[in-house]
PDB file of N, CA and C in Angstrom:
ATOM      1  N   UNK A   1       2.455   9.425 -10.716  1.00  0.00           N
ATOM      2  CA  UNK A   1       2.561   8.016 -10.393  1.00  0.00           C
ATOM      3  C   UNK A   1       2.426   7.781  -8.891  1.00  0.00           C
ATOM      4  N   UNK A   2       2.704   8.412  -7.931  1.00  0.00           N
ATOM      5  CA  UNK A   2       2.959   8.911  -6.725  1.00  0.00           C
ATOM      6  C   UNK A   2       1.458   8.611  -5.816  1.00  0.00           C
ATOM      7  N   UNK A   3       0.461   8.863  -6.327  1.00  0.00           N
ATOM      8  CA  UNK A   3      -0.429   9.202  -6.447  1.00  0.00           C
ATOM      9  C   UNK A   3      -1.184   7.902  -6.346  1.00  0.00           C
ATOM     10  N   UNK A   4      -1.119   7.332  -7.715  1.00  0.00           N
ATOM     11  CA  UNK A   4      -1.438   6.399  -7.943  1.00  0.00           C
ATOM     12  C   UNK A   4      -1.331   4.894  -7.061  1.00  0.00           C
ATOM     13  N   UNK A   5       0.023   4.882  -6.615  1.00  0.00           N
ATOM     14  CA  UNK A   5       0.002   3.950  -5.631  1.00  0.00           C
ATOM     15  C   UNK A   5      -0.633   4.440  -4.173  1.00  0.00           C
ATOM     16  N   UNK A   6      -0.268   5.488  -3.892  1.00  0.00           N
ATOM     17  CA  UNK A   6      -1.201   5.930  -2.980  1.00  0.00           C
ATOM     18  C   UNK A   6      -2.451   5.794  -2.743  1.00  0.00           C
ATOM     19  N   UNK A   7      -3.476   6.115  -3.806  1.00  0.00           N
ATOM     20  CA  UNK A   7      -4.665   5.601  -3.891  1.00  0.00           C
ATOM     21  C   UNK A   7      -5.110   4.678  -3.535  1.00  0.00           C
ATOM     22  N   UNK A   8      -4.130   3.162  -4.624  1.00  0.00           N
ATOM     23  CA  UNK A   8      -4.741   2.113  -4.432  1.00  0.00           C
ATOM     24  C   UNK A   8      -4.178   1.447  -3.069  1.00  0.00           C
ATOM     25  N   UNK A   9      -3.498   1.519  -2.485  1.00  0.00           N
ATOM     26  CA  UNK A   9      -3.211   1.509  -1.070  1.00  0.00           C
ATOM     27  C   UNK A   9      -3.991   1.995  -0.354  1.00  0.00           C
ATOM     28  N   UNK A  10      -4.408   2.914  -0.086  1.00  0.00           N
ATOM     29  CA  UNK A  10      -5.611   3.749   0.372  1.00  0.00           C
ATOM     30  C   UNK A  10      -7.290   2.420   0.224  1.00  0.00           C
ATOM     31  N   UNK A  11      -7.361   2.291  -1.031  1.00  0.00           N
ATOM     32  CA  UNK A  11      -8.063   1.434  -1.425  1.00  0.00           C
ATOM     33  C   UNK A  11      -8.124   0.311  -0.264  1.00  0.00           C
ATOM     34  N   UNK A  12      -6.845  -0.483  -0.390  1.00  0.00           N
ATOM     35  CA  UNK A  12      -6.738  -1.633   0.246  1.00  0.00           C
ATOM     36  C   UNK A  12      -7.057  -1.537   1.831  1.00  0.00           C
ATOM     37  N   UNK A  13      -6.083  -0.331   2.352  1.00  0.00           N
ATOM     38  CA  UNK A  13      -7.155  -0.122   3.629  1.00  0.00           C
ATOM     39  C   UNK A  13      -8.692   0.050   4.262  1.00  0.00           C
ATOM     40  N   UNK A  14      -9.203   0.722   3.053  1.00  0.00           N
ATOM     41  CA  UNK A  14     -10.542   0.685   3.069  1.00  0.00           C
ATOM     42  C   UNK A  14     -11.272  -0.809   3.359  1.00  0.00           C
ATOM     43  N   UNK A  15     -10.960  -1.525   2.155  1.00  0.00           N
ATOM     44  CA  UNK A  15     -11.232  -2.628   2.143  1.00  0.00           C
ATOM     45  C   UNK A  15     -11.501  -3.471   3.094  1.00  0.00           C
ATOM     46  N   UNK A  16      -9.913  -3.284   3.858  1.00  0.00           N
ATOM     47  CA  UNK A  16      -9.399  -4.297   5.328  1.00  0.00           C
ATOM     48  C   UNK A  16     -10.129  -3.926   6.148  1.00  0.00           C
ATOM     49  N   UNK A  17     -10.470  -2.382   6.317  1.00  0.00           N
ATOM     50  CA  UNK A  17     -11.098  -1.953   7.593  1.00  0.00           C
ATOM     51  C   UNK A  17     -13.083  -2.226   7.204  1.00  0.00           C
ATOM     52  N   UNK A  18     -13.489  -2.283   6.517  1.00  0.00           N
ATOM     53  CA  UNK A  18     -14.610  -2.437   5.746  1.00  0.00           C
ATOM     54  C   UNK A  18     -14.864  -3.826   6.325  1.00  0.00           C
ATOM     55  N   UNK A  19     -13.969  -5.215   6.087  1.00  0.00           N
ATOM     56  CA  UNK A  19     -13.861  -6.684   6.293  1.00  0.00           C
ATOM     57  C   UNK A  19     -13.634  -6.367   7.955  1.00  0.00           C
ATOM     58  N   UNK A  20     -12.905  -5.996   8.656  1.00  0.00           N
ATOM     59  CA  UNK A  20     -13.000  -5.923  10.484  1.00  0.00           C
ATOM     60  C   UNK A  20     -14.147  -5.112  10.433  1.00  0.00           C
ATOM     61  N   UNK A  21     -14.716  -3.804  10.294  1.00  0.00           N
ATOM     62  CA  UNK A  21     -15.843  -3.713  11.003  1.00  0.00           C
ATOM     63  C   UNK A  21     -16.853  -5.014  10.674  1.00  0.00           C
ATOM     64  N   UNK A  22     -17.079  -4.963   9.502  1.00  0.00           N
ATOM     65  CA  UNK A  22     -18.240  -6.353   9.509  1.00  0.00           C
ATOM     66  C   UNK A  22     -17.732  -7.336  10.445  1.00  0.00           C
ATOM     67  N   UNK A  23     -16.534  -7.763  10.709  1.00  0.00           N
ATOM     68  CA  UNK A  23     -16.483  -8.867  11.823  1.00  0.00           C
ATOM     69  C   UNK A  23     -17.180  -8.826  13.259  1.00  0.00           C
ATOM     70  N   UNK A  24     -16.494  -7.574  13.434  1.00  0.00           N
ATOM     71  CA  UNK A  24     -17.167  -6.899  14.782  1.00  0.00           C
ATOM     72  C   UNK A  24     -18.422  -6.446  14.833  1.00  0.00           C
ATOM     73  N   UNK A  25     -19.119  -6.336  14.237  1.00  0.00           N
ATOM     74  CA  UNK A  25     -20.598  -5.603  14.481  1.00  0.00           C
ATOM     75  C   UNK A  25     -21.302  -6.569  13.868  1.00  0.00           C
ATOM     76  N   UNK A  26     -21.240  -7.232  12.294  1.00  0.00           N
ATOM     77  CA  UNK A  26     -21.584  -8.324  11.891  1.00  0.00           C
ATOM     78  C   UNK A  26     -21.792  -9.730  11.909  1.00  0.00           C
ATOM     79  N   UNK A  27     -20.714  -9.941  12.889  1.00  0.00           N
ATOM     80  CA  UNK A  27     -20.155 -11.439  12.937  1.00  0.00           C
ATOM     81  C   UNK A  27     -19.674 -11.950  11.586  1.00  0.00           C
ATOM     82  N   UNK A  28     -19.255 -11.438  10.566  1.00  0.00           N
ATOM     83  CA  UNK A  28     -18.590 -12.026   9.299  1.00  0.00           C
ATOM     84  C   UNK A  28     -17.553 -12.590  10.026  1.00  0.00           C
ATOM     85  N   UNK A  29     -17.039 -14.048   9.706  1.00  0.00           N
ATOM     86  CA  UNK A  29     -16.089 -14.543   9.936  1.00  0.00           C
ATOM     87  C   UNK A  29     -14.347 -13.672   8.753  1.00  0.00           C
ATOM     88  N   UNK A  30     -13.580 -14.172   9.865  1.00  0.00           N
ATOM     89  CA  UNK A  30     -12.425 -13.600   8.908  1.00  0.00           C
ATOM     90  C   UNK A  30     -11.557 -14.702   7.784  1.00  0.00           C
ATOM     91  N   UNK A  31     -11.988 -14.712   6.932  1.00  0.00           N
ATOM     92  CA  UNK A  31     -11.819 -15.400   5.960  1.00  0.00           C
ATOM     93  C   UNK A  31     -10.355 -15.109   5.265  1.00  0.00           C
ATOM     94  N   UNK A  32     -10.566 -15.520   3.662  1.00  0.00           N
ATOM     95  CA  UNK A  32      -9.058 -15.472   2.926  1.00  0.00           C
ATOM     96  C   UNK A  32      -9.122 -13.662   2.546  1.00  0.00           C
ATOM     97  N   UNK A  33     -10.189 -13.681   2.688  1.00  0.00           N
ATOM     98  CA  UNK A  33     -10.275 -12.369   1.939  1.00  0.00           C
ATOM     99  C   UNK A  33     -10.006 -10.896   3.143  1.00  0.00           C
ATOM    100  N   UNK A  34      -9.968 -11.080   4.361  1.00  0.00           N
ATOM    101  CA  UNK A  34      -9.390 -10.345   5.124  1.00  0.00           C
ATOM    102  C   UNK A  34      -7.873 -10.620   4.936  1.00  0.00           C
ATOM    103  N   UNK A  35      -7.619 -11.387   5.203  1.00  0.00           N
ATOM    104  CA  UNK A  35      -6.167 -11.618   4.734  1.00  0.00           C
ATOM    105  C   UNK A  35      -5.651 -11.411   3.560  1.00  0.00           C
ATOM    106  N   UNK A  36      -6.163 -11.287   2.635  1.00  0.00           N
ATOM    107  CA  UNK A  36      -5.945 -10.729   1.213  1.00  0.00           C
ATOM    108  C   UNK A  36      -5.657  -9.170   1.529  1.00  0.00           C
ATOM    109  N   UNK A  37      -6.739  -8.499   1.893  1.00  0.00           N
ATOM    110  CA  UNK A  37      -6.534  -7.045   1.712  1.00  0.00           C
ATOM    111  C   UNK A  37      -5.745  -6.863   3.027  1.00  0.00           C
ATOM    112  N   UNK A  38      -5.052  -7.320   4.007  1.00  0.00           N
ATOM    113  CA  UNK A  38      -4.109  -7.094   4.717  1.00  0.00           C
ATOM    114  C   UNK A  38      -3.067  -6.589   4.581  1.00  0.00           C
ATOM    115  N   UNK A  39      -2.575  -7.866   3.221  1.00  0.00           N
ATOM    116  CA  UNK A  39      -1.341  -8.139   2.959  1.00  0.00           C
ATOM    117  C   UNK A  39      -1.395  -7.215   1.609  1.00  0.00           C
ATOM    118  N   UNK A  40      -2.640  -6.741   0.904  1.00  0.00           N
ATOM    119  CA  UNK A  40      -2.720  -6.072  -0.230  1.00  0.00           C
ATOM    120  C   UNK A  40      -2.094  -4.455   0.510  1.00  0.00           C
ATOM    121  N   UNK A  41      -2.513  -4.127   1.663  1.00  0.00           N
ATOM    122  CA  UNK A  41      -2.467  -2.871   2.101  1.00  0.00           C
ATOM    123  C   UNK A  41      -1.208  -2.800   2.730  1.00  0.00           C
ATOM    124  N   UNK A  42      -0.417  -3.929   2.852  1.00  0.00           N
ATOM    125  CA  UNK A  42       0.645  -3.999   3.621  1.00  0.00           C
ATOM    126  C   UNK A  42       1.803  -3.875   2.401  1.00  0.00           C
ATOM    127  N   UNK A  43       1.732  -4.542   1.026  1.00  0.00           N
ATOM    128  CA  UNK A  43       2.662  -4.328   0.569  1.00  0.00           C
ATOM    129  C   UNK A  43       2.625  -3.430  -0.731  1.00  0.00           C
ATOM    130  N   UNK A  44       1.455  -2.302  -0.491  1.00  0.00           N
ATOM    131  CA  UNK A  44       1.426  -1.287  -1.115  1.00  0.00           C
ATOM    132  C   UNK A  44       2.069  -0.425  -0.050  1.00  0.00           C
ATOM    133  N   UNK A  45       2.051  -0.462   1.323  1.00  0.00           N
ATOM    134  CA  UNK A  45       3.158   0.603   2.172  1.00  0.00           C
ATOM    135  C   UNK A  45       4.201   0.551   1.811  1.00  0.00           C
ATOM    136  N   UNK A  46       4.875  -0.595   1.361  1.00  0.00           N
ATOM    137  CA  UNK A  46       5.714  -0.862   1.278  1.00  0.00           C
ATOM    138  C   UNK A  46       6.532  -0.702   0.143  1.00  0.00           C
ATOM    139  N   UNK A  47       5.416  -0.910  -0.866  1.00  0.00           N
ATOM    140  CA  UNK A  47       5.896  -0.330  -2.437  1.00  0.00           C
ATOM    141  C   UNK A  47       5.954   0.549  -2.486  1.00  0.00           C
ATOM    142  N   UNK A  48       4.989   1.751  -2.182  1.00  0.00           N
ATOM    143  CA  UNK A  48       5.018   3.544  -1.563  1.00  0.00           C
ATOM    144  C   UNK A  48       6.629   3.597  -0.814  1.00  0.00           C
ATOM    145  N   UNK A  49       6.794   2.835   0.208  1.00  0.00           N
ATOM    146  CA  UNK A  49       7.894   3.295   0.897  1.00  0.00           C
ATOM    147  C   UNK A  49       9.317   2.935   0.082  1.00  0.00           C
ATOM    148  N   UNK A  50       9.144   2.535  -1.091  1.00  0.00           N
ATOM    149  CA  UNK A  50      10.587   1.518  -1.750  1.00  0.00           C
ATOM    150  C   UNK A  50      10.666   2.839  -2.739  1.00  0.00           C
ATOM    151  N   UNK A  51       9.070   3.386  -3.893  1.00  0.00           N
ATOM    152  CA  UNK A  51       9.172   4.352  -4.651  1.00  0.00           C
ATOM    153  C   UNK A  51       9.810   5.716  -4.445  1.00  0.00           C
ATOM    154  N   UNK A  52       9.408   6.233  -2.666  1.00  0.00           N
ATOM    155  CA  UNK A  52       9.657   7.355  -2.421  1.00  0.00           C
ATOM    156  C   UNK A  52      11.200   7.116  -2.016  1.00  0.00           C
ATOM    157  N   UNK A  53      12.132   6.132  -1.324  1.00  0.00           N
ATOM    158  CA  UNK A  53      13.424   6.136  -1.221  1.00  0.00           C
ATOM    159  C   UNK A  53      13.647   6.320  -2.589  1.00  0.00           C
ATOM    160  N   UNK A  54      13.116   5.247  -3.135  1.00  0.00           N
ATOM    161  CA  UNK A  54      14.676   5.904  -4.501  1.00  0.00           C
ATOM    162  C   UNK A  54      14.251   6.991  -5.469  1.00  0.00           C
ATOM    163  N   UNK A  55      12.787   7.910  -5.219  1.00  0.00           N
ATOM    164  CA  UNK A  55      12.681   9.037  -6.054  1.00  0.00           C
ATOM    165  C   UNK A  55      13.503  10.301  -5.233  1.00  0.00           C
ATOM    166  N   UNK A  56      13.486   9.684  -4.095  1.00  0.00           N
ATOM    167  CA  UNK A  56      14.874  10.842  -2.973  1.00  0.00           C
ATOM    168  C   UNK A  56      16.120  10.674  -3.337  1.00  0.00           C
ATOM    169  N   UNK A  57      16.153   9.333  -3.743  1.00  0.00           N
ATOM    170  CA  UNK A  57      17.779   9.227  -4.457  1.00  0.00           C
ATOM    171  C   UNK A  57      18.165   9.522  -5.540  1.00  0.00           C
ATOM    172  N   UNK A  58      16.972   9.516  -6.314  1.00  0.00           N
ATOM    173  CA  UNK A  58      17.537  10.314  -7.717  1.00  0.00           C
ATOM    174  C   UNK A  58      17.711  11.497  -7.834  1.00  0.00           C
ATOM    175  N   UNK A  59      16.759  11.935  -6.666  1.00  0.00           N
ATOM    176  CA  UNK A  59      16.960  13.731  -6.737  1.00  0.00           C
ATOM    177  C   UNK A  59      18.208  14.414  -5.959  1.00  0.00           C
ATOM    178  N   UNK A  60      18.551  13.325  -5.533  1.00  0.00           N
ATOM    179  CA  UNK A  60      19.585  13.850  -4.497  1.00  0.00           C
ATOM    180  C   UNK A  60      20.719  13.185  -5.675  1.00  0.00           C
ATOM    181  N   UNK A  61      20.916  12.635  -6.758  1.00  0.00           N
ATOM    182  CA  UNK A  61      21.964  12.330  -7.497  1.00  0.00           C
ATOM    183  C   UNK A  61      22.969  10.979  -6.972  1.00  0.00           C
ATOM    184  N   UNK A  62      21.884   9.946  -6.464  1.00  0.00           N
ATOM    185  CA  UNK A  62      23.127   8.845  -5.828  1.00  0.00           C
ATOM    186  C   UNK A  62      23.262   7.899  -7.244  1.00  0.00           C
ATOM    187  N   UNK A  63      24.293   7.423  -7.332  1.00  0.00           N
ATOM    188  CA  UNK A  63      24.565   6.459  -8.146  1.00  0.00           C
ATOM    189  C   UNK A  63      23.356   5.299  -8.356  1.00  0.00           C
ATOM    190  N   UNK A  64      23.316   4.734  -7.284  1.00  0.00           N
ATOM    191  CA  UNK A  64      22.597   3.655  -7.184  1.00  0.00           C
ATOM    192  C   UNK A  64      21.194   3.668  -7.582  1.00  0.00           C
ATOM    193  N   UNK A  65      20.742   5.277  -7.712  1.00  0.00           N
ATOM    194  CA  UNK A  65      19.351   5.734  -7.888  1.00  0.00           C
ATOM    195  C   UNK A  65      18.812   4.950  -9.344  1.00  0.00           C
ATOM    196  N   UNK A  66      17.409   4.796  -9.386  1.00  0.00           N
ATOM    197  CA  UNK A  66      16.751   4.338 -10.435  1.00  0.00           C
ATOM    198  C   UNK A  66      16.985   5.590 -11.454  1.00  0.00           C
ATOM    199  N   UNK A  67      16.614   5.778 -12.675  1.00  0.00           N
ATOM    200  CA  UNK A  67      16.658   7.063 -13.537  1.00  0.00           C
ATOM    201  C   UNK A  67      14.653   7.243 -13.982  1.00  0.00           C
ATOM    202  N   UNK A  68      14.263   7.949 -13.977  1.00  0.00           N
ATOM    203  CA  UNK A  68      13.021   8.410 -14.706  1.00  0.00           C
ATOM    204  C   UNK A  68      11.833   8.413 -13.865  1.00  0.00           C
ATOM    205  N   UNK A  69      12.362   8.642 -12.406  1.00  0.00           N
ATOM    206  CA  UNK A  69      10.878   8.350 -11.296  1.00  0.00           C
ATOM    207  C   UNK A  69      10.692   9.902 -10.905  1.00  0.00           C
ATOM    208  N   UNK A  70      11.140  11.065 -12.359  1.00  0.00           N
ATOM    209  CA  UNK A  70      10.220  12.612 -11.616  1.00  0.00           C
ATOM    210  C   UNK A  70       9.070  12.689 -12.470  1.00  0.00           C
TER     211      UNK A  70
END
């Protein structure tokens, strides 16, 4: 699963950086859709960074941990 969000995060950066070079070398204006994959790549870090805390917490046995993220 790990993986998986990784990817498509990965994805989304591609994307973002794909939409700025065309700005810069292209002149594509920055539209909704740079801002889309911004915020797409921004809150897949973020979902990555929420999955891996609490798959550390389950392994480490905290209460509060989710159950079934090995």
């Amino acid at each position: 699963m790990t993986w998986v969000v990784g990817a498509c995060t990965g994805l989304w950066f591609l994307a973002w950086f794909a939409l700025l070079c065309a700005h810069f070398f292209i002149g594509r204006p920055l539209d909704i859709w740079f801002g889309t994959t911004l915020v797409g790549w921004l809150l897949g870090l973020l979902g990555y960074a929420v999955f891996r805390a609490q798959r550390a917490a389950a392994r480490r046995g905290d209460r509060t941990a989710q159950r079934g993220l090995d």
